[in-house]
PDB file of N, CA and C in Angstrom:
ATOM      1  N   UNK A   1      -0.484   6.343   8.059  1.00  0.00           N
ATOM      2  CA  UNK A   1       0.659   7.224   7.842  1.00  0.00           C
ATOM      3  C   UNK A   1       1.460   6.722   6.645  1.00  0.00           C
ATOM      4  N   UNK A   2       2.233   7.768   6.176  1.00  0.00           N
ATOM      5  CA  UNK A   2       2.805   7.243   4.769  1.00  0.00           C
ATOM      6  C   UNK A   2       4.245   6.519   4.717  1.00  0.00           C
ATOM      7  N   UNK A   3       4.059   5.467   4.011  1.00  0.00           N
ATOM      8  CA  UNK A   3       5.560   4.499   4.270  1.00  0.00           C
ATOM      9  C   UNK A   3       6.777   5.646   3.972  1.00  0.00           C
ATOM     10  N   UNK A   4       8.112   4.693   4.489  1.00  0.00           N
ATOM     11  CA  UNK A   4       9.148   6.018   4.381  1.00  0.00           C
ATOM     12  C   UNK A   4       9.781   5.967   3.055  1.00  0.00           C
ATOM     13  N   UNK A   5       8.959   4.860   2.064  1.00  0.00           N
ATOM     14  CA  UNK A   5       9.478   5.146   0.908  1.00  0.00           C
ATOM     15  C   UNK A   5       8.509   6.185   0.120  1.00  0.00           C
ATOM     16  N   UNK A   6       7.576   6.283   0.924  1.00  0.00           N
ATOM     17  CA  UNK A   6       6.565   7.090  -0.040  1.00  0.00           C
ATOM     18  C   UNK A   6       7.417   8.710  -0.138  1.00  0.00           C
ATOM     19  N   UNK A   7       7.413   8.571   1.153  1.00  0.00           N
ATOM     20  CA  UNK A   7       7.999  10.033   2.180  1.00  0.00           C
ATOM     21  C   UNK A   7       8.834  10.030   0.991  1.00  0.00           C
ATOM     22  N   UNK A   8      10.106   9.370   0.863  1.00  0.00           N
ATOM     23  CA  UNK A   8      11.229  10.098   0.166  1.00  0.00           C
ATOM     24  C   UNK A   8      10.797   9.980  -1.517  1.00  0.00           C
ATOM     25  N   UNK A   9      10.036   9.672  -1.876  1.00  0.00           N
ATOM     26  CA  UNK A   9       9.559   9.571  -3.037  1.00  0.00           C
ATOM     27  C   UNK A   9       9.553  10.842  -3.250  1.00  0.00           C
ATOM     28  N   UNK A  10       7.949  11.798  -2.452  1.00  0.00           N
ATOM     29  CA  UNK A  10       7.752  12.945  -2.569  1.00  0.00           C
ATOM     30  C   UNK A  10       8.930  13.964  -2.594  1.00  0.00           C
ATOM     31  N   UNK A  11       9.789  13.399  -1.508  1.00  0.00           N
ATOM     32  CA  UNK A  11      10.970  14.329  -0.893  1.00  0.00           C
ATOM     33  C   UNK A  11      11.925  14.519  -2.306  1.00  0.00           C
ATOM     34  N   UNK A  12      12.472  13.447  -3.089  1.00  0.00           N
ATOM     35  CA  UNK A  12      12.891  13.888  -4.198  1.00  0.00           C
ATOM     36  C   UNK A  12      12.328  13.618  -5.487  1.00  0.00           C
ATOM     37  N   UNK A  13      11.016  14.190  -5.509  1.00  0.00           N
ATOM     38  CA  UNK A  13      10.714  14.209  -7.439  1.00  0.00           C
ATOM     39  C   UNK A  13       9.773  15.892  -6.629  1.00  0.00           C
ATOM     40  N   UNK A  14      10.090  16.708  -8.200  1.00  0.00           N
ATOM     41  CA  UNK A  14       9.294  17.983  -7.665  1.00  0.00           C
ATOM     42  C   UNK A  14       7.805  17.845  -8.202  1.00  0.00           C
ATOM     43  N   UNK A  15       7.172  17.653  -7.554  1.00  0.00           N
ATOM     44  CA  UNK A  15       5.871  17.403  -7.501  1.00  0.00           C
ATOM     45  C   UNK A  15       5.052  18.691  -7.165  1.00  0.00           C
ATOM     46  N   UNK A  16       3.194  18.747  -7.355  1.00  0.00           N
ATOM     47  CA  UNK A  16       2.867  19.720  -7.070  1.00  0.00           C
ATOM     48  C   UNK A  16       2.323  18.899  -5.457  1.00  0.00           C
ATOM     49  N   UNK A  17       1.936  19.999  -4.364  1.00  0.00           N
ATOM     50  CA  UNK A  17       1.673  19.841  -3.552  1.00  0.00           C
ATOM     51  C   UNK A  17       0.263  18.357  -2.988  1.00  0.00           C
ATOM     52  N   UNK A  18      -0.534  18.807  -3.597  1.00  0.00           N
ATOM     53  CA  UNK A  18      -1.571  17.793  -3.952  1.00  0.00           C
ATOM     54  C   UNK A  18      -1.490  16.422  -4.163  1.00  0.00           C
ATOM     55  N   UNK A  19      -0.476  16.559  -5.273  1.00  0.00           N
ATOM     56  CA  UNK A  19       0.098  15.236  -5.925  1.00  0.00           C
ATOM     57  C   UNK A  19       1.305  14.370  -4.445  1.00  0.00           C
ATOM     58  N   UNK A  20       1.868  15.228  -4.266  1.00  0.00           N
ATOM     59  CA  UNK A  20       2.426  14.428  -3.098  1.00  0.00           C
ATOM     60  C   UNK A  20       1.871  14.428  -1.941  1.00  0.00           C
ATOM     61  N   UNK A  21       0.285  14.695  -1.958  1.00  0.00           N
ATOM     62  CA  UNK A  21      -0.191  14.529  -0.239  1.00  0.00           C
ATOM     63  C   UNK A  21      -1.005  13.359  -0.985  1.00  0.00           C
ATOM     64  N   UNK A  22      -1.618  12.460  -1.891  1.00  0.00           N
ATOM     65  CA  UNK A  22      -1.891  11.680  -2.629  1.00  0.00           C
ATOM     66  C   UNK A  22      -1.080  10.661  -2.892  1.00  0.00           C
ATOM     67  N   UNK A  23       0.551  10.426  -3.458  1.00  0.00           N
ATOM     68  CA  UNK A  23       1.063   9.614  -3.522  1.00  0.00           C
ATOM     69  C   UNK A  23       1.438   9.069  -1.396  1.00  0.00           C
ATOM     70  N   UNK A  24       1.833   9.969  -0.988  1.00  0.00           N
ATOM     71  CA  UNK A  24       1.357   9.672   0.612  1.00  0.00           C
ATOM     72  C   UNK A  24       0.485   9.089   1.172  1.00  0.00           C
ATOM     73  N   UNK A  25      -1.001   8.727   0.290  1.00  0.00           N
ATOM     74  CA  UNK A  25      -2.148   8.271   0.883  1.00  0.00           C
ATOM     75  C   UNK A  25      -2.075   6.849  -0.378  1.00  0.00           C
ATOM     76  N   UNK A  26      -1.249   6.902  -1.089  1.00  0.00           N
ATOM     77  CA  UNK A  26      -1.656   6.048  -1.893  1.00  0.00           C
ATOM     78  C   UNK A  26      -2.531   5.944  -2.808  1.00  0.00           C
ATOM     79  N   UNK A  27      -3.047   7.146  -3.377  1.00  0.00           N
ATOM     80  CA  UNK A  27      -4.096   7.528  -4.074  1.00  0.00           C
ATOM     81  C   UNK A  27      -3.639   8.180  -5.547  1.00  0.00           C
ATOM     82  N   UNK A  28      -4.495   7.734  -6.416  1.00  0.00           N
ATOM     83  CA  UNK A  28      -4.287   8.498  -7.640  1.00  0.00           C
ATOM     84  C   UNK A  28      -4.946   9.553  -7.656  1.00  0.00           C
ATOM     85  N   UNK A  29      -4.451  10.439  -8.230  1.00  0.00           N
ATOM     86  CA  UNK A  29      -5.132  12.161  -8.736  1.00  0.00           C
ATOM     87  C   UNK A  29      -4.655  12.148 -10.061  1.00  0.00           C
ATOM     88  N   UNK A  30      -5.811  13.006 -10.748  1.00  0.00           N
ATOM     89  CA  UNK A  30      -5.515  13.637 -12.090  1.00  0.00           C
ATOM     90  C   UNK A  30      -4.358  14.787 -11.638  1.00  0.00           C
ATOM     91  N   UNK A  31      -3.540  14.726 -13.303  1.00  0.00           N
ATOM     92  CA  UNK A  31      -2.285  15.072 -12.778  1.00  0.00           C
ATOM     93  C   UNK A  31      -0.868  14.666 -12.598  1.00  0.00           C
ATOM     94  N   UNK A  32      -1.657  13.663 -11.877  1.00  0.00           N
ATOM     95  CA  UNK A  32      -0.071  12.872 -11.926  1.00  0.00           C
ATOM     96  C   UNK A  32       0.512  12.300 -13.181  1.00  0.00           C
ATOM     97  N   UNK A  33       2.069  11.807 -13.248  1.00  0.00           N
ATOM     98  CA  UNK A  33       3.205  11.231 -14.325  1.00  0.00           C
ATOM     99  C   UNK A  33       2.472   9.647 -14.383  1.00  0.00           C
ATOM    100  N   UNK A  34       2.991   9.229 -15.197  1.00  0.00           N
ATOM    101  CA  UNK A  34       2.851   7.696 -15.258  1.00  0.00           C
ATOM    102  C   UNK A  34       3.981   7.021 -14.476  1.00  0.00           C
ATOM    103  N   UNK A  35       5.666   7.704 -13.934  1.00  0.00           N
ATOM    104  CA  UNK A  35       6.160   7.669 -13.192  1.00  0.00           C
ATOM    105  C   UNK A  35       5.502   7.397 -11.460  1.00  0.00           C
ATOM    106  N   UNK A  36       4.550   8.306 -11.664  1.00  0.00           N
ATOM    107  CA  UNK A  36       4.271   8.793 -10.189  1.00  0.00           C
ATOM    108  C   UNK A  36       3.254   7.408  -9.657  1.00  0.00           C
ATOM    109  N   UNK A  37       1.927   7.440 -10.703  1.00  0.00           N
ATOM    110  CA  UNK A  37       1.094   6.165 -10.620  1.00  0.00           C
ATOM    111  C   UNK A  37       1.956   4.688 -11.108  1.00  0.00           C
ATOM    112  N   UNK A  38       3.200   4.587 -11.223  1.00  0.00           N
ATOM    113  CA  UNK A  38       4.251   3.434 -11.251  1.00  0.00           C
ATOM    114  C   UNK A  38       4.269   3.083  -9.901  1.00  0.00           C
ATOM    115  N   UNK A  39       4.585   4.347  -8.932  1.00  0.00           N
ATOM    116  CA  UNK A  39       5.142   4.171  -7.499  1.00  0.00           C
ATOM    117  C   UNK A  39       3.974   3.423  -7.144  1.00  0.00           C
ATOM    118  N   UNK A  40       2.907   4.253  -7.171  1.00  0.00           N
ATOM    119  CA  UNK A  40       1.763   3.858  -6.283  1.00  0.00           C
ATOM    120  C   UNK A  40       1.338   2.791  -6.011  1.00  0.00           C
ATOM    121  N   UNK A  41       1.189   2.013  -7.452  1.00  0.00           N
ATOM    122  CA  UNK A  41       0.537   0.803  -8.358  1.00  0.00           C
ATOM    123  C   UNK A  41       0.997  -0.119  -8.294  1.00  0.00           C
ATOM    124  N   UNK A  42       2.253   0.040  -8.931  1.00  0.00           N
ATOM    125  CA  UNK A  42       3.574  -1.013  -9.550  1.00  0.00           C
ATOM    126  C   UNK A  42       3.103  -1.346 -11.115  1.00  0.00           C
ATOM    127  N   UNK A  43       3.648  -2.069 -11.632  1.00  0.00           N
ATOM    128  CA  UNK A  43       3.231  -2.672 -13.164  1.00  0.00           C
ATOM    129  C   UNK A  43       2.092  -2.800 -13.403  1.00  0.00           C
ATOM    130  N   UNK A  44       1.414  -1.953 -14.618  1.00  0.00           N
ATOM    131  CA  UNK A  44       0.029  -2.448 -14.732  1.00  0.00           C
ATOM    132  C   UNK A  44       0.012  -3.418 -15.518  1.00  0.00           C
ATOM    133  N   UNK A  45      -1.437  -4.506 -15.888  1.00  0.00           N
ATOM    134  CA  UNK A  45      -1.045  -5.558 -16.339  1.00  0.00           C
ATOM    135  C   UNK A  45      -1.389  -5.286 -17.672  1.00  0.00           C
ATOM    136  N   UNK A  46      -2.127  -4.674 -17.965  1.00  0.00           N
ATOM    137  CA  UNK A  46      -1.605  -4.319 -19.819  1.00  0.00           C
ATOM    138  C   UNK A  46      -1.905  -2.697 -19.962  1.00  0.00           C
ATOM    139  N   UNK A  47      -1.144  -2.040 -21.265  1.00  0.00           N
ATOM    140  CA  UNK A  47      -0.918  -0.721 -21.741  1.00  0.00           C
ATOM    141  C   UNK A  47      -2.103  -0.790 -22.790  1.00  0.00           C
ATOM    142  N   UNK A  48      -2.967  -0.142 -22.926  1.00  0.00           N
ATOM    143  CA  UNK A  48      -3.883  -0.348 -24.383  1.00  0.00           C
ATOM    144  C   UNK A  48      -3.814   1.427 -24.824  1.00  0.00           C
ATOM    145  N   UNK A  49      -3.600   2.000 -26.079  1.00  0.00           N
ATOM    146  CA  UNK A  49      -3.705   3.024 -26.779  1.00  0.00           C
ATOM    147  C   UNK A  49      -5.085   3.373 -27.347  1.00  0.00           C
ATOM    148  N   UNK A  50      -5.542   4.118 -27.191  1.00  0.00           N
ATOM    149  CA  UNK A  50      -7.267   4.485 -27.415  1.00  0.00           C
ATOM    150  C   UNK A  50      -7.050   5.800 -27.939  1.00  0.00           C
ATOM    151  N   UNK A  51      -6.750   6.767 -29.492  1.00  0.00           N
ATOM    152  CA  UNK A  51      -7.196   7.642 -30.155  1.00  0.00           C
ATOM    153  C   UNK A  51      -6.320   8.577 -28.836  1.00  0.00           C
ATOM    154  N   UNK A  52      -6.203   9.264 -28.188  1.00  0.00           N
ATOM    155  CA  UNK A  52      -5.164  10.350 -27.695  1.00  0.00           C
ATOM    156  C   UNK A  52      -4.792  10.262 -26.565  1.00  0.00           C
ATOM    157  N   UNK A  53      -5.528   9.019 -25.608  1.00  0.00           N
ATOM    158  CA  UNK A  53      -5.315   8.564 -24.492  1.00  0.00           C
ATOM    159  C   UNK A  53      -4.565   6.918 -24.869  1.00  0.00           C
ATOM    160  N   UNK A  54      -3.595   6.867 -23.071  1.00  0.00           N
ATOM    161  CA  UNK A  54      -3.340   5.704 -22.956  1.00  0.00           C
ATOM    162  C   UNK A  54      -4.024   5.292 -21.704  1.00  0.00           C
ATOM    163  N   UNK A  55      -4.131   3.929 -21.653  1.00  0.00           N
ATOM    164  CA  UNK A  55      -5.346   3.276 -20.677  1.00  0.00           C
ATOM    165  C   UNK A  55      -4.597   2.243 -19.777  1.00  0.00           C
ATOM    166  N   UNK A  56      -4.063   2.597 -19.016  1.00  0.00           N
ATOM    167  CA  UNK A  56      -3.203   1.036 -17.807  1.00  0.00           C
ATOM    168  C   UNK A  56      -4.485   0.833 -17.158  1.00  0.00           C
ATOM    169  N   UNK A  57      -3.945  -0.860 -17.603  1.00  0.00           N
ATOM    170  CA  UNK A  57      -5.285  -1.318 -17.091  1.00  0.00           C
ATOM    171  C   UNK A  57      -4.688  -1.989 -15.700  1.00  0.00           C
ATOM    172  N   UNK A  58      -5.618  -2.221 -14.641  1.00  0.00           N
ATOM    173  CA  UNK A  58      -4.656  -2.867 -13.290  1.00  0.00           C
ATOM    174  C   UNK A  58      -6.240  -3.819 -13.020  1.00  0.00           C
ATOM    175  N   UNK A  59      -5.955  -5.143 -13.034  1.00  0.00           N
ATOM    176  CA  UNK A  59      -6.790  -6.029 -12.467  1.00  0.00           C
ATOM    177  C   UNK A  59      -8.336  -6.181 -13.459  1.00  0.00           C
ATOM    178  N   UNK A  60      -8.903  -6.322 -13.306  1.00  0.00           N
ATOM    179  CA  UNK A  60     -10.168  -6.374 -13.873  1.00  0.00           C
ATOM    180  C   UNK A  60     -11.519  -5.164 -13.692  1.00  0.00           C
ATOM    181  N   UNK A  61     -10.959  -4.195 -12.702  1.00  0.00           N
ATOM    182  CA  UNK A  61     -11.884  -3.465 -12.730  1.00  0.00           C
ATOM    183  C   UNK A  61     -11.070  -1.844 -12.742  1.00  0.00           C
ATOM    184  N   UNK A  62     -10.151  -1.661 -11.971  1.00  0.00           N
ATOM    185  CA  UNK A  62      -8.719  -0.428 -12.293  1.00  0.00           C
ATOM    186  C   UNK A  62      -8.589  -0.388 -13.573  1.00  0.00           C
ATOM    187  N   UNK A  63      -8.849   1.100 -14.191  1.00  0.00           N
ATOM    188  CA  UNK A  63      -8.390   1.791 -15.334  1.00  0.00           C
ATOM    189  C   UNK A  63      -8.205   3.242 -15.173  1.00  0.00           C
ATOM    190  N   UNK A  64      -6.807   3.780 -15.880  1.00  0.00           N
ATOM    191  CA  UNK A  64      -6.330   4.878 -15.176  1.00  0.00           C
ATOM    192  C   UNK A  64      -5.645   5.269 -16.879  1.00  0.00           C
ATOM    193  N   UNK A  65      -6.316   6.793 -17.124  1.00  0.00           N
ATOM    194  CA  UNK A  65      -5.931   6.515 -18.245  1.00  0.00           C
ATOM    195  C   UNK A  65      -5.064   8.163 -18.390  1.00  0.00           C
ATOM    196  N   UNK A  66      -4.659   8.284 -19.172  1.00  0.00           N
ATOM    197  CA  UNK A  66      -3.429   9.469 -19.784  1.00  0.00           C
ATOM    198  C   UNK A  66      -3.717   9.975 -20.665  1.00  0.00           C
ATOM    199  N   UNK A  67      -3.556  10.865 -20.551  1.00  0.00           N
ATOM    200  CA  UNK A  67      -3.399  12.051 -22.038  1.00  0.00           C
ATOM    201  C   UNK A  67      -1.896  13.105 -21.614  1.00  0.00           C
ATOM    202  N   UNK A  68      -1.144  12.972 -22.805  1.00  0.00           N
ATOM    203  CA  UNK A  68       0.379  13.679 -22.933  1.00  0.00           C
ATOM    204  C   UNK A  68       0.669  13.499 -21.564  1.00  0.00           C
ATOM    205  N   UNK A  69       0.714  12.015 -21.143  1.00  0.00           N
ATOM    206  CA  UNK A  69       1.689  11.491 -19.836  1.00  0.00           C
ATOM    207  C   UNK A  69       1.174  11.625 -18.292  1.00  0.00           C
ATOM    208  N   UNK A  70      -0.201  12.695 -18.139  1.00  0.00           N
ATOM    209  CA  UNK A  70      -0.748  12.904 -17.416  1.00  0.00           C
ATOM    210  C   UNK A  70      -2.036  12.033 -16.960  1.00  0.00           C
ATOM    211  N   UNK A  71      -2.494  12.029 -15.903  1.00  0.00           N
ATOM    212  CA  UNK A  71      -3.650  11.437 -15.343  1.00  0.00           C
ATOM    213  C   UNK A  71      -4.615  12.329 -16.010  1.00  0.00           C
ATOM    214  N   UNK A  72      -5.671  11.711 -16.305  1.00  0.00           N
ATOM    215  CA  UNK A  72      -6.865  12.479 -16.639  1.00  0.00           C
ATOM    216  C   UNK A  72      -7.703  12.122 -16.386  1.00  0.00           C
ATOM    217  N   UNK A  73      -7.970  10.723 -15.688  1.00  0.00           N
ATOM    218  CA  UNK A  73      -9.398   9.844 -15.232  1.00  0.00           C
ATOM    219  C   UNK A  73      -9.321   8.592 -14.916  1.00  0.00           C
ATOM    220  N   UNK A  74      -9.615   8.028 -13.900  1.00  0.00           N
ATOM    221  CA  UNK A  74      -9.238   6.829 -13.109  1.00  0.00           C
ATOM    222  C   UNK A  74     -10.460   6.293 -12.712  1.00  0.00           C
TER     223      UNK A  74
END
């Protein structure tokens, strides 16, 4: 079940439906803010810029990358 910070997470940012039954499970979806995968995650340990995407990298094998602020592939 989803912590009650997740809960009010969803409860105040307007999100699409999907996206907050996901930040609830703890899961990334394409889609989401870099805000949103902040909550999930916390700090990734480095930002790298790649030609129109950005790439947070988390640990040695997590990469979650962005295009115009959005999730696009994890």
């Amino acid at each position: 079940s989803p912590s009650e910070e997740a809960i009010q997470y969803v409860r105040t940012h307007d999100l699409k439906p999907y996206i907050g039954r996901a930040i609830e499970r703890g899961d990334i979806v394409r889609g989401m803010s870099k805000e949103d995968v902040q909550f999930v995650k916390g700090d990734p340990r480095s930002i790298r810029e790649r030609e129109e995407r950005t790439v947070w990298v988390y640990g040695t094998t997590t990469r979650i990358y962005f295009k115009n602020g959005e999730v696009v592939d994890h």
